[in-house]
Protein backbone atom coordinates (compact mmCIF):
# COMPACT_ATOMS: atom_id res chain seq x y z
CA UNK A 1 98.59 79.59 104.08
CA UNK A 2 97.85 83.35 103.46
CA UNK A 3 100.42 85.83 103.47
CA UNK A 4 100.44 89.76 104.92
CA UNK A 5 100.10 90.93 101.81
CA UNK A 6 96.46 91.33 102.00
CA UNK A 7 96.50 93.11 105.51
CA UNK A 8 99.05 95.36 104.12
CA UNK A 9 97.53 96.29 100.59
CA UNK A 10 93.71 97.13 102.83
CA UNK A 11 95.96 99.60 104.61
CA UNK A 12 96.89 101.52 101.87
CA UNK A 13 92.81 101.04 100.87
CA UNK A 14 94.08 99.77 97.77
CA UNK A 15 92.20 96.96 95.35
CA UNK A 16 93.88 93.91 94.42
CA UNK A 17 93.96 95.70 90.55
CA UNK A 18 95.73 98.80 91.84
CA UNK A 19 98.28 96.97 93.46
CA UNK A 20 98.82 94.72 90.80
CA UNK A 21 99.53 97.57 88.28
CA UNK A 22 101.81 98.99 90.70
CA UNK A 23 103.87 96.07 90.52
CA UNK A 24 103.46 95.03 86.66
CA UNK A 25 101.42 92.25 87.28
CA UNK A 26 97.70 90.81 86.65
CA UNK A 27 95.36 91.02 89.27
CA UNK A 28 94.78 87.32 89.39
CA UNK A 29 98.90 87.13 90.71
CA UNK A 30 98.52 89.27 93.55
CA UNK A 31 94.90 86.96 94.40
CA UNK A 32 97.50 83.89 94.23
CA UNK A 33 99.97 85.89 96.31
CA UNK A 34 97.60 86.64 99.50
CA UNK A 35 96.41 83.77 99.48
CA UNK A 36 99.62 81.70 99.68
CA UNK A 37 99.35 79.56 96.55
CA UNK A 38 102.32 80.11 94.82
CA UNK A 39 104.89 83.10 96.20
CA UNK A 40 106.61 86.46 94.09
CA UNK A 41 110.07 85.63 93.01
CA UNK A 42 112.63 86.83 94.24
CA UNK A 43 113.16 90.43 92.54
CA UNK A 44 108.86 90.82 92.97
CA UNK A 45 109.63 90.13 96.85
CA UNK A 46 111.96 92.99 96.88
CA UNK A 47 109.98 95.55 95.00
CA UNK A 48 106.94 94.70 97.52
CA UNK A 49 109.10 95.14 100.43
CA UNK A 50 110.38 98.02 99.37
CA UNK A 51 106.64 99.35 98.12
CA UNK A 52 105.27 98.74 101.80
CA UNK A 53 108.33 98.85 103.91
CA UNK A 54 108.02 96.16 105.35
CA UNK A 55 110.51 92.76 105.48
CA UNK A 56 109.46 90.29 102.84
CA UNK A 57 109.86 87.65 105.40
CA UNK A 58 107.40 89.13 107.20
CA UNK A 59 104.93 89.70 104.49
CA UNK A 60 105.95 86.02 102.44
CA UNK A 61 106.42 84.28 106.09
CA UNK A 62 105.89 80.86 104.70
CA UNK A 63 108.07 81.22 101.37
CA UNK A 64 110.82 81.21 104.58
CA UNK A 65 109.62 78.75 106.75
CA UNK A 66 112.22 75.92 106.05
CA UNK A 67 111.59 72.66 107.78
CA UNK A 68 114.86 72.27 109.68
């Protein structure tokens, strides 16, 4: 399932790249990010929520999904 991160990087009208070397990463992890196959760890989470403002539960929504 895809995340918010997508929605919330066009936003900022920035390229999957430019985001990436905002965080420290490789484009191709922010591609796997938004589109839900595999999820930031921990520390990443924080440093996108606090980049966008925005609760990582929101953006990561599925990486906190627990079957109950």
């Amino acid at each position: 399932m895809k995340t918010k991160l997508k929605v919330l990087r066009a936003k900022k009208n920035l390229t999957q790249s430019q985001l990436a070397s905002i965080l420290g990463v490789k484009q191709n992890v922010v591609s796997k990010w938004e589109r839900g196959d595999s999820v930031p760890r921990p520390d990443m989470m924080q440093r996108i929520e606090d980049y966008f403002k925005v609760p990582k539960e929101d953006i990561f929504f599925t990486a906190f999904n627990y079957l109950k």
